[in-house]
N, C-alpha and C. Protein backbone atom coordinates (compact mmCIF):
# COMPACT_ATOMS: atom_id res chain seq x y z
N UNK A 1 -31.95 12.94 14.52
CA UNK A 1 -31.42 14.02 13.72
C UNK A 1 -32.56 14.97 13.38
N UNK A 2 -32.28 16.52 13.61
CA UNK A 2 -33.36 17.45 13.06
C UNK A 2 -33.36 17.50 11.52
N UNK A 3 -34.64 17.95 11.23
CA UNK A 3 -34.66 18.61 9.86
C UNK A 3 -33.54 19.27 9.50
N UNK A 4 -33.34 20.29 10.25
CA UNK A 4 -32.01 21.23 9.69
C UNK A 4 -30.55 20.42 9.67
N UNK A 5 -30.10 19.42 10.69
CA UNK A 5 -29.07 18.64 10.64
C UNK A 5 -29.30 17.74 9.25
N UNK A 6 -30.25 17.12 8.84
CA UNK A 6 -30.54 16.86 7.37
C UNK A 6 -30.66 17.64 6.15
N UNK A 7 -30.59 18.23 6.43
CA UNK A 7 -30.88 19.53 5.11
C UNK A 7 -29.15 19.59 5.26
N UNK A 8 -28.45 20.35 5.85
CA UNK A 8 -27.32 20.44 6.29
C UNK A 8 -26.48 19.59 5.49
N UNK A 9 -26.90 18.29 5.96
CA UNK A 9 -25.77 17.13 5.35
C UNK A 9 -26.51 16.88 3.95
N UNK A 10 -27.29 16.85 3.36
CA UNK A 10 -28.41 16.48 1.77
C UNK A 10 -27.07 17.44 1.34
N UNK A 11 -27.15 19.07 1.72
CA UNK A 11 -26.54 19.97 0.76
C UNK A 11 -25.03 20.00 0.81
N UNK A 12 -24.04 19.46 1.52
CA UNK A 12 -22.83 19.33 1.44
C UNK A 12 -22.61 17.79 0.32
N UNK A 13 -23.63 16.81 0.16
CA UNK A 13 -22.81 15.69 -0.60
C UNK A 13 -23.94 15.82 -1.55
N UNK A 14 -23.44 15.55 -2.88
CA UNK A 14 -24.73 15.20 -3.91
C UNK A 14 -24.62 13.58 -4.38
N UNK A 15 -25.24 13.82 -5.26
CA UNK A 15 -25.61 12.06 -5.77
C UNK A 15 -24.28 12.11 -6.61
N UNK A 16 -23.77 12.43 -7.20
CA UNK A 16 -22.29 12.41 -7.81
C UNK A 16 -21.33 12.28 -7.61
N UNK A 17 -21.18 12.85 -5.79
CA UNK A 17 -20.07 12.54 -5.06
C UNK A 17 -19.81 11.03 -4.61
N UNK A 18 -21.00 10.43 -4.68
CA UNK A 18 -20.69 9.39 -4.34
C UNK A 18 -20.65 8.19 -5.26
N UNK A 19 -20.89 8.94 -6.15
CA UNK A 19 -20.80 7.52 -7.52
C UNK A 19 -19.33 7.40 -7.92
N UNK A 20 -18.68 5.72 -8.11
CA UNK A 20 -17.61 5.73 -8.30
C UNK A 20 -17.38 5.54 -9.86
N UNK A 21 -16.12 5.95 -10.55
CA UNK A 21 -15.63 5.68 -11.76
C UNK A 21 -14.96 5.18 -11.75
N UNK A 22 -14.61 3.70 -12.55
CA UNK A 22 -14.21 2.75 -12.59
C UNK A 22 -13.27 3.46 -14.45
N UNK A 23 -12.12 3.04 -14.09
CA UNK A 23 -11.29 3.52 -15.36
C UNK A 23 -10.60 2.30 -15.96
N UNK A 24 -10.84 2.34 -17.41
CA UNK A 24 -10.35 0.97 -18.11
C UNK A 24 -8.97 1.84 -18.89
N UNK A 25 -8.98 1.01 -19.82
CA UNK A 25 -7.23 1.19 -21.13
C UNK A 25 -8.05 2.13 -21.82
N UNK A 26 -9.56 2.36 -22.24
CA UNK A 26 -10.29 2.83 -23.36
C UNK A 26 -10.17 4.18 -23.03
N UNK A 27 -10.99 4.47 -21.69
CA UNK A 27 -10.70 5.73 -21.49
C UNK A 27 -9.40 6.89 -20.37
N UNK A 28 -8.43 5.58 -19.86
CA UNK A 28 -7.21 6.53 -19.36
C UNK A 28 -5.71 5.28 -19.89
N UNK A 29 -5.29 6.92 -19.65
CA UNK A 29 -3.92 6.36 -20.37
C UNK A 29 -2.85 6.75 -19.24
N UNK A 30 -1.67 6.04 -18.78
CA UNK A 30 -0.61 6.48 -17.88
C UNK A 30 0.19 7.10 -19.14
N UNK A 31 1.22 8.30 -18.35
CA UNK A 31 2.21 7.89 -19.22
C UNK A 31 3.74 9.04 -17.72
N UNK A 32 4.51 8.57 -18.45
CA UNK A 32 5.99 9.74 -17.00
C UNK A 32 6.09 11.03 -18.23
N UNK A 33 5.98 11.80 -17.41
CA UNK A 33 6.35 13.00 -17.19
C UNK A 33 7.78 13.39 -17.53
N UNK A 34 8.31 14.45 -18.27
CA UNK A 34 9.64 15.16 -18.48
C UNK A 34 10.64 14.98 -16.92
N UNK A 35 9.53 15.52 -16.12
CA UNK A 35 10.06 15.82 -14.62
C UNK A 35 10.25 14.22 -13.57
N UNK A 36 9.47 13.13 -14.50
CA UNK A 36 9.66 11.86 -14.23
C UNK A 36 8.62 11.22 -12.91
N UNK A 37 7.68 11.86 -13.42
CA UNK A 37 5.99 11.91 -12.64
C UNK A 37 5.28 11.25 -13.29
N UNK A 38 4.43 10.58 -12.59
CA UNK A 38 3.05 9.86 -13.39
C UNK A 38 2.47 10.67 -13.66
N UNK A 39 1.76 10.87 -14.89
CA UNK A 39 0.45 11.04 -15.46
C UNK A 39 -0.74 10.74 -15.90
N UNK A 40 -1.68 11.40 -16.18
CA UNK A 40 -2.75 10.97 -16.90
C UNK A 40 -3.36 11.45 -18.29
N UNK A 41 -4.08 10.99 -19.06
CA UNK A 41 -5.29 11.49 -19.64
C UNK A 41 -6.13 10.29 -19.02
N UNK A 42 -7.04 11.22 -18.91
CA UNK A 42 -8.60 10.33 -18.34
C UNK A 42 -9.78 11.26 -19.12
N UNK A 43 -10.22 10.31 -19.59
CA UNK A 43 -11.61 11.11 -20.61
C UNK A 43 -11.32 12.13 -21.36
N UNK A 44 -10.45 11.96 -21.85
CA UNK A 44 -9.68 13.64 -22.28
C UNK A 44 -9.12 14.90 -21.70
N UNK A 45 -9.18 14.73 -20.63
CA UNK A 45 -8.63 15.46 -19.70
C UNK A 45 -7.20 14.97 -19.30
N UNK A 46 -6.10 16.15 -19.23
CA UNK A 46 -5.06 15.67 -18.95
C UNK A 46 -4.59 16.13 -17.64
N UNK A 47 -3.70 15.34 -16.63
CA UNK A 47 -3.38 15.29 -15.34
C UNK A 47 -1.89 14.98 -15.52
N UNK A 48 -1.04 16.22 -15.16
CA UNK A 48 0.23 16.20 -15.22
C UNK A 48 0.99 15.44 -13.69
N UNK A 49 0.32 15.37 -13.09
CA UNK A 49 0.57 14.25 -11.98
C UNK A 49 -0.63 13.74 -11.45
N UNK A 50 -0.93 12.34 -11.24
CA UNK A 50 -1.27 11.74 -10.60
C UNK A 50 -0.76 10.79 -9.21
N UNK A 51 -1.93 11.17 -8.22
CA UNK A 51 -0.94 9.79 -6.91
C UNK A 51 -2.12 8.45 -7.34
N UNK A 52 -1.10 7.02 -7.40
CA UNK A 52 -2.36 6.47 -6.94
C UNK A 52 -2.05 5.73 -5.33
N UNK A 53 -3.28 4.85 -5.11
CA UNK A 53 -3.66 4.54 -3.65
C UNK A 53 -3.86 3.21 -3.64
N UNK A 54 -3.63 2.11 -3.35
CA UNK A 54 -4.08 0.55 -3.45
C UNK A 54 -5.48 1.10 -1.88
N UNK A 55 -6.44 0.01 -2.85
CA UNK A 55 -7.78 0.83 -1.68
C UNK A 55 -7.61 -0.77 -1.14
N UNK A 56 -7.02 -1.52 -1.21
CA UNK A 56 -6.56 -2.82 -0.28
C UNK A 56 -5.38 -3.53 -0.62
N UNK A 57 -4.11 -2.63 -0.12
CA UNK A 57 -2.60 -3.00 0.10
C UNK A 57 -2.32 -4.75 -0.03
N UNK A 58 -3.11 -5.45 1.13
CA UNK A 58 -2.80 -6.65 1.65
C UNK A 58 -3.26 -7.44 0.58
N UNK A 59 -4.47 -7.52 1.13
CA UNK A 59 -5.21 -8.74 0.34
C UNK A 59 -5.79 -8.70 -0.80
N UNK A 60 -5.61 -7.40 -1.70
CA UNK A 60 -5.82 -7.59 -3.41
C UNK A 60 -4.85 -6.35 -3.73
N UNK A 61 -3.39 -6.62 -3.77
CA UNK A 61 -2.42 -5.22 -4.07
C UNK A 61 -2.93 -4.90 -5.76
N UNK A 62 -3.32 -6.03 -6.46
CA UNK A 62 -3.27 -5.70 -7.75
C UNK A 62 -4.64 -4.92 -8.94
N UNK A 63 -5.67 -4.98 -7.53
CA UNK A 63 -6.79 -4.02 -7.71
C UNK A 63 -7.11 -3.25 -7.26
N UNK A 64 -7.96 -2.14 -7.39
CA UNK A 64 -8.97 -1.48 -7.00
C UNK A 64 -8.14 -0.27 -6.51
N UNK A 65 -7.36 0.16 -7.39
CA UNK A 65 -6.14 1.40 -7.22
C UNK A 65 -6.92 2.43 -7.51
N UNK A 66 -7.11 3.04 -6.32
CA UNK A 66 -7.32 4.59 -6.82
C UNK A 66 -6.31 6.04 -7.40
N UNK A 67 -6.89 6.40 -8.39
CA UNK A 67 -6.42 7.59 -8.87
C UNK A 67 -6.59 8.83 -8.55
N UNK A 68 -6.03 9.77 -8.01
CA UNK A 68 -5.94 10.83 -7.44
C UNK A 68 -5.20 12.01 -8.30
N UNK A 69 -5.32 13.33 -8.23
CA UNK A 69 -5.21 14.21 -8.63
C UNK A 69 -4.41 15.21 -7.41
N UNK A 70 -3.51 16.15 -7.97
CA UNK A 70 -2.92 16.71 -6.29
C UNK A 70 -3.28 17.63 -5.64
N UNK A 71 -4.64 17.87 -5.96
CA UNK A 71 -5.92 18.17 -4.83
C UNK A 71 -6.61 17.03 -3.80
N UNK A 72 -6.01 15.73 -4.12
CA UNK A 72 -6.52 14.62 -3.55
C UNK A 72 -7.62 14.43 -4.06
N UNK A 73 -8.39 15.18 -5.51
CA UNK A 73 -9.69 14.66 -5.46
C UNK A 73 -9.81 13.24 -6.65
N UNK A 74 -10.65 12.28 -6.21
CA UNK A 74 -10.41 10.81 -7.09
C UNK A 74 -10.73 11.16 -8.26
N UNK A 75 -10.62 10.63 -9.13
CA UNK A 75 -10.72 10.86 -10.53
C UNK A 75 -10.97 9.65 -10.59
N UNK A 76 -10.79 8.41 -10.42
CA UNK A 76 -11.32 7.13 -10.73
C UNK A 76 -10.64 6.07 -10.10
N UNK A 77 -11.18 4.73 -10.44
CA UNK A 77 -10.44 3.67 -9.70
C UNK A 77 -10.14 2.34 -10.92
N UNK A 78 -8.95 2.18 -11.17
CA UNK A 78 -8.47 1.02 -12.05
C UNK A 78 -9.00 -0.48 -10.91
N UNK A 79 -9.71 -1.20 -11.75
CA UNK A 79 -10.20 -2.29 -11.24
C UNK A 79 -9.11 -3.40 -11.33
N UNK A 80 -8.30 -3.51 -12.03
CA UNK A 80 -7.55 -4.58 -11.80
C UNK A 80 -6.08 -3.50 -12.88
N UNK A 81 -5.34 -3.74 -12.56
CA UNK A 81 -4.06 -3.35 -13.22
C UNK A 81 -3.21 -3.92 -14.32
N UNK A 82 -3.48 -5.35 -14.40
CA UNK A 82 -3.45 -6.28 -15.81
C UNK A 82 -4.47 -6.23 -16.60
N UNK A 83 -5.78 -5.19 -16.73
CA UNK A 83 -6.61 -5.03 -17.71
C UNK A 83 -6.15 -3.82 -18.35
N UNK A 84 -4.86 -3.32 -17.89
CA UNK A 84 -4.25 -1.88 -18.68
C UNK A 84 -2.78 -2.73 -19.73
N UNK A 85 -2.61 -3.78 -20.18
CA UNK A 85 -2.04 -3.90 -20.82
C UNK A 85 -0.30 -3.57 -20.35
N UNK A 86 0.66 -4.53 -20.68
CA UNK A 86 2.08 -4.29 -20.62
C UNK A 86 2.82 -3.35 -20.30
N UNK A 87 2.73 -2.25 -21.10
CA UNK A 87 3.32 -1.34 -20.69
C UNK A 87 3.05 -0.68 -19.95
N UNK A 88 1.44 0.19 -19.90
CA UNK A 88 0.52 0.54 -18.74
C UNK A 88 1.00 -0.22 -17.48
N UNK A 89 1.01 -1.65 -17.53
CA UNK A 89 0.83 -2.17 -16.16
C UNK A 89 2.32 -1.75 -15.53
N UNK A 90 3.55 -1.68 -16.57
CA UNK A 90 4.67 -1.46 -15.86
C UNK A 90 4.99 0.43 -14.90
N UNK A 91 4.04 1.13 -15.37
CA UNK A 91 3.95 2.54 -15.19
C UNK A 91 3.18 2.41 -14.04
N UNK A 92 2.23 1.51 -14.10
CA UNK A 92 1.51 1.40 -12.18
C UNK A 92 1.83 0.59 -11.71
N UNK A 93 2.64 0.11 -11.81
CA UNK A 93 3.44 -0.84 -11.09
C UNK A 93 4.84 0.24 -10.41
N UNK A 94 5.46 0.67 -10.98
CA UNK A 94 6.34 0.87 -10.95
C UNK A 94 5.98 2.56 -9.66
N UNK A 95 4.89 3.02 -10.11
CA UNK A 95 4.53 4.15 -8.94
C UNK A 95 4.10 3.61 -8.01
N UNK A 96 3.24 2.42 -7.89
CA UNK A 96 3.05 1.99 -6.75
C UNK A 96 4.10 1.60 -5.99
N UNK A 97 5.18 0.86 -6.75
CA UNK A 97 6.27 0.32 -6.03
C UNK A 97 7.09 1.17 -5.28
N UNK A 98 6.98 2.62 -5.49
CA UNK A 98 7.34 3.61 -5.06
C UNK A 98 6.70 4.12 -3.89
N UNK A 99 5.62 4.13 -3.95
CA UNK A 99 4.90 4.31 -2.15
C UNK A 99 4.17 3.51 -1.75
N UNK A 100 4.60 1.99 -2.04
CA UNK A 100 4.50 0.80 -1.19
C UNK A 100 5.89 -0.05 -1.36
N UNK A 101 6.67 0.61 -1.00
CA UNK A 101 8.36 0.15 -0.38
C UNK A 101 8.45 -0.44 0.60
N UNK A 102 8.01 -2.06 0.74
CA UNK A 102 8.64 -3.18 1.60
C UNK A 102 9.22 -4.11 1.51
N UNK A 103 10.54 -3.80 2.19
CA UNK A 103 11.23 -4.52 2.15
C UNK A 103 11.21 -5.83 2.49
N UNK A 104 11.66 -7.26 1.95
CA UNK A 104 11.98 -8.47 2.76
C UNK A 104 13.10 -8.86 3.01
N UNK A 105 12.45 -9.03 4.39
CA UNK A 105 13.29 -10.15 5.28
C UNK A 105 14.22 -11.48 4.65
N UNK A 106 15.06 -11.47 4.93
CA UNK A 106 15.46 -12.90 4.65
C UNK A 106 16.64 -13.81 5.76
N UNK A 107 16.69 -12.79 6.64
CA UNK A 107 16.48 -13.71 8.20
C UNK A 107 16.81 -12.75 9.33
N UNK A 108 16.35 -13.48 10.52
CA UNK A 108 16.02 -12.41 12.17
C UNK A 108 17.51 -12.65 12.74
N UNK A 109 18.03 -11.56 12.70
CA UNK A 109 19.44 -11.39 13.40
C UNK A 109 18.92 -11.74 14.88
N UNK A 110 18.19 -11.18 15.45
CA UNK A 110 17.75 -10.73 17.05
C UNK A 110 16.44 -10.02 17.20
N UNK A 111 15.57 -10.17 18.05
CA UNK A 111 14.69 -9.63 18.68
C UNK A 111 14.44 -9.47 19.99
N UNK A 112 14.65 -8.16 20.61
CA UNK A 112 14.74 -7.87 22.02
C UNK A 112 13.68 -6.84 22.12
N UNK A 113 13.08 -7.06 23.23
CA UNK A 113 12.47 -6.62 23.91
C UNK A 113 12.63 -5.52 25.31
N UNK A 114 12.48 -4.22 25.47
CA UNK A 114 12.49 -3.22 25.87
C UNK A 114 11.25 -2.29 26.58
N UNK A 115 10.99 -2.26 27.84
CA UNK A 115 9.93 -1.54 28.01
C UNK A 115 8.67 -1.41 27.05
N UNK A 116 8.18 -2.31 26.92
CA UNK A 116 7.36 -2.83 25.67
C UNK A 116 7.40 -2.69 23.80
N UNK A 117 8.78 -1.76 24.22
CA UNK A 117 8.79 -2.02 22.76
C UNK A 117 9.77 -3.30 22.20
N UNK A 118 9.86 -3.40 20.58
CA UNK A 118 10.56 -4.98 20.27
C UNK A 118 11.86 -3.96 19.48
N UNK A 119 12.90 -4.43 19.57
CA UNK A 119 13.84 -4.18 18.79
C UNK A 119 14.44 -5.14 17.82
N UNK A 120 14.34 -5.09 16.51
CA UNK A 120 14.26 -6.04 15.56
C UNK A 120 15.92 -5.64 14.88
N UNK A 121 16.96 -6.85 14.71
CA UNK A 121 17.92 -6.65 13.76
C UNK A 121 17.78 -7.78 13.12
N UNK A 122 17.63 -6.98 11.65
CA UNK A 122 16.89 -7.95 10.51
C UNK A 122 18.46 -7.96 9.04
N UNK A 123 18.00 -9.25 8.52
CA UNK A 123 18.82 -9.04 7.24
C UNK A 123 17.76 -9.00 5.97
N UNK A 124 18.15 -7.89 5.12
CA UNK A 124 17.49 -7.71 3.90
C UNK A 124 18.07 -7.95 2.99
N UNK A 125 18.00 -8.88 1.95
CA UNK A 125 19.15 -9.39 1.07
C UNK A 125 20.30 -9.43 1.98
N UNK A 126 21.39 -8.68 1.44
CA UNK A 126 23.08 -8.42 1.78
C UNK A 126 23.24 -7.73 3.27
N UNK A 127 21.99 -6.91 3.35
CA UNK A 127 21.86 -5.25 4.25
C UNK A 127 21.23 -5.88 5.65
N UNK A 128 21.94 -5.16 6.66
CA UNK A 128 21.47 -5.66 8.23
C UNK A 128 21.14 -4.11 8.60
N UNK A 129 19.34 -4.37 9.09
CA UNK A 129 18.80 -3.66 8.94
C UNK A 129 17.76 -3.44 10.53
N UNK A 130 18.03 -2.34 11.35
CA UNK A 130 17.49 -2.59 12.54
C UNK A 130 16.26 -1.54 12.46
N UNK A 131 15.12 -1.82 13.67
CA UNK A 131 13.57 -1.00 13.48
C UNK A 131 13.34 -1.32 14.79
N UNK A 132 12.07 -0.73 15.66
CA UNK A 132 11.65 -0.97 16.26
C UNK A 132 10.45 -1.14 16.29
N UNK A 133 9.79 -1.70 16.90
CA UNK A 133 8.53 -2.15 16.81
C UNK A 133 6.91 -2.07 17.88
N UNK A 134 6.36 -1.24 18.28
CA UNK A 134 5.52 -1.01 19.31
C UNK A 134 4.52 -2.03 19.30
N UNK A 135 4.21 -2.54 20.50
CA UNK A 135 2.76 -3.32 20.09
C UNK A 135 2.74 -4.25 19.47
N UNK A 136 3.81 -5.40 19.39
CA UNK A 136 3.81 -6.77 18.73
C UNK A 136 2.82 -7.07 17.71
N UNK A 137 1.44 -7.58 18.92
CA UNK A 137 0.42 -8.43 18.41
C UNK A 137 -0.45 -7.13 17.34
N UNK A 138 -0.35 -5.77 17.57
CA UNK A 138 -1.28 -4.84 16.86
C UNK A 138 -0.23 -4.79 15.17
N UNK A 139 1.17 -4.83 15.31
CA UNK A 139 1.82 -4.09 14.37
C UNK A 139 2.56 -5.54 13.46
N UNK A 140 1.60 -6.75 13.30
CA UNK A 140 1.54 -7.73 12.50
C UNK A 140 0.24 -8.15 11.75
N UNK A 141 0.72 -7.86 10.40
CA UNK A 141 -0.41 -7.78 9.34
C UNK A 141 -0.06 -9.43 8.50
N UNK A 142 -0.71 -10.24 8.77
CA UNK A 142 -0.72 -11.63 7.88
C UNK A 142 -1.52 -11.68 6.62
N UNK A 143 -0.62 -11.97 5.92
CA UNK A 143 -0.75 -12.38 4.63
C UNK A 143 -0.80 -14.15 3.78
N UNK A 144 -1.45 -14.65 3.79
CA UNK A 144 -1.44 -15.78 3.06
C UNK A 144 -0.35 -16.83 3.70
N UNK A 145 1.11 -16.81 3.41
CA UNK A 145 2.24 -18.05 4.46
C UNK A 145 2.86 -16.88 5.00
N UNK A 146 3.05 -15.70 4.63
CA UNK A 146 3.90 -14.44 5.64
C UNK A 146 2.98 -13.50 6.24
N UNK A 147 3.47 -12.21 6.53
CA UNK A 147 3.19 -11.39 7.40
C UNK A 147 4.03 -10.16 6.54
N UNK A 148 3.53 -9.03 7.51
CA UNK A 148 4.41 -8.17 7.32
C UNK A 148 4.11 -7.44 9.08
N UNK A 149 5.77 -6.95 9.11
CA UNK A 149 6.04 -6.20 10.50
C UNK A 149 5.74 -5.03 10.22
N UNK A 150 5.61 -3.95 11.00
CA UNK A 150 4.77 -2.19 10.96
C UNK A 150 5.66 -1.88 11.72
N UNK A 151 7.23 -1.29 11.86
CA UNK A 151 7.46 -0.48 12.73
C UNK A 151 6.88 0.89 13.17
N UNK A 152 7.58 1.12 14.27
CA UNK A 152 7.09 2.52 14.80
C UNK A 152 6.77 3.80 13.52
N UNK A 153 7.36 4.19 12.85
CA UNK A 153 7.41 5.25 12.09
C UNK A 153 6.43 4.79 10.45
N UNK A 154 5.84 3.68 10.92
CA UNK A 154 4.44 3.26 10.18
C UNK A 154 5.33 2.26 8.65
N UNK A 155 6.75 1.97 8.76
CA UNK A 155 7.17 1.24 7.60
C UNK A 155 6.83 -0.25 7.54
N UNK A 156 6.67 -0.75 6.78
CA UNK A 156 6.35 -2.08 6.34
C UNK A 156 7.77 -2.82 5.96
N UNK A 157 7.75 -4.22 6.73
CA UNK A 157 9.16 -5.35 6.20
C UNK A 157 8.08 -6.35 6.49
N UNK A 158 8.20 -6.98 5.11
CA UNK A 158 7.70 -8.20 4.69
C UNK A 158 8.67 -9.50 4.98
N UNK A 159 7.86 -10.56 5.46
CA UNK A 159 8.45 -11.92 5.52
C UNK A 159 7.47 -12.77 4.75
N UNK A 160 8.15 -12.68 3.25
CA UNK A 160 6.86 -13.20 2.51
C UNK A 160 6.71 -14.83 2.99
N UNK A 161 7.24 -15.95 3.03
CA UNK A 161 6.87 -17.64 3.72
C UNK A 161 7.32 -17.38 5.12
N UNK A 162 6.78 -17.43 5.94
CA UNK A 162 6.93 -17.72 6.85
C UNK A 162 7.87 -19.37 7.53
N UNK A 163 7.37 -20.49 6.88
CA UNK A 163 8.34 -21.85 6.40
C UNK A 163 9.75 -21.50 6.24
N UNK A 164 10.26 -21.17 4.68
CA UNK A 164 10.88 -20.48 4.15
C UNK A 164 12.36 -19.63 4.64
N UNK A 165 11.89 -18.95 5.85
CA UNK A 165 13.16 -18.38 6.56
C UNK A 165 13.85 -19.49 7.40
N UNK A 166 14.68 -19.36 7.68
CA UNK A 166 15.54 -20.29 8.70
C UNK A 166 15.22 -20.67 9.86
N UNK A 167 15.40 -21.69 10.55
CA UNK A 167 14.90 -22.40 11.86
C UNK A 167 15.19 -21.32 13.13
N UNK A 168 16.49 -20.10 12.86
CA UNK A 168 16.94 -19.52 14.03
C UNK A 168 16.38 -18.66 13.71
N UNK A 169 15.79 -17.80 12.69
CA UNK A 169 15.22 -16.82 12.81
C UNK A 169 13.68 -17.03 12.99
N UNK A 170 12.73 -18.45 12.67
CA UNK A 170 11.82 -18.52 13.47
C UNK A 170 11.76 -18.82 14.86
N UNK A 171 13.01 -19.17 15.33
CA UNK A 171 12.71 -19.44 16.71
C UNK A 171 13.09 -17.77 17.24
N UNK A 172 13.49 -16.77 16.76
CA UNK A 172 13.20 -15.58 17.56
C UNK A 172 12.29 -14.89 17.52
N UNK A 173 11.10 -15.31 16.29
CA UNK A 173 9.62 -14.63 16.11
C UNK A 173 8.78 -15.44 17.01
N UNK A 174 8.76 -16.90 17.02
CA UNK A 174 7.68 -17.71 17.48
C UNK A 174 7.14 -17.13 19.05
N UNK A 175 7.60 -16.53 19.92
CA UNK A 175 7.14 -16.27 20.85
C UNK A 175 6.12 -15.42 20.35
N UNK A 176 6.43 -14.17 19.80
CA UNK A 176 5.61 -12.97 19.25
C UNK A 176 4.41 -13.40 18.37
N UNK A 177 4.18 -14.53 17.90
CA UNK A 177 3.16 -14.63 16.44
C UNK A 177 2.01 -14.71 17.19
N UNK A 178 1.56 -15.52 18.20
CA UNK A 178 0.41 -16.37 18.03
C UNK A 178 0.36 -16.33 19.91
């Protein structure tokens, strides 16, 4: 790298940009909106919407949520979501649950296979529910005794035990797992 390619990159990031803020109950508060939006105060500053972000969906959903502003710029990161207390926790809970919508499985109607893609007819609770699926082995994310499936259009259906579901609907995954 030249001098000038360093100088270059020194003056686009500072030492601030990269320091993270970690946000407790003390200094941010959730609360909904008239219009029925999350909000904030954070440090005294108020944020009439906030998005947040799980910065690891899978394997810790209940930490390390980032807070965003709708410039996308972070404003901070809640370290765990049960250190915001009851009601707090039901307000990030309840937005997250909103743009992390997966559904479960609770048994495999059919799985067919098509010019490499999988065609899945699934039951969700009551609801028979069909997706397709590209790329088997890429578009299965394991979790602890389940998984979750990734159809094409990037949605998530959870099979939280894998055990758990019925003998006929593991015998139409078992080819695909492993």
């Amino acid at each position: 790298m030249t001098e000038k390619n360093t100088a270059d990159f020194s003056s686009t990031i500072s030492e601030n940009s990269l320091k993270t803020e970690y946000l407790g109950k003390d200094d941010c508060e959730f609360f909904t909106t008239p219009s029925g939006f999350l909000g904030a105060k954070i440090k005294g500053n108020e944020y009439k919407r906030v998005i947040l972000s799980r910065a690891m969906p899978l394997t810790m959903p209940d930490s390390y949520i980032c807070v965003y502003d709708m410039d996308s710029k972070e404003l901070g990161i809640v370290e765990n979501i049960s250190d915001f207390g009851e009601e707090q926790e039901k307000l990030i809970r309840n937005e997250l649950s909103q743009r992390y919508f997966c559904p479960v499985i609770t048994q495999i109607i059919s799985v067919k296979e098509k010019f490499g893609n999988f065609y899945f007819d699934v039951m969700i609770g009551d609801f028979k529910k069909s997706f397709t699926v590209k790329n088997i082995t890429r578009s299965i994310r394991y979790h602890g005794k389940g998984f979750d499936l990734i159809d094409v259009d990037g949605n998530r259906y959870r099979i939280e035990d894998y055990e758990k579901i019925n003998s006929k609907s593991r015998r139409q995954l078992d080819p695909y797992l492993y």
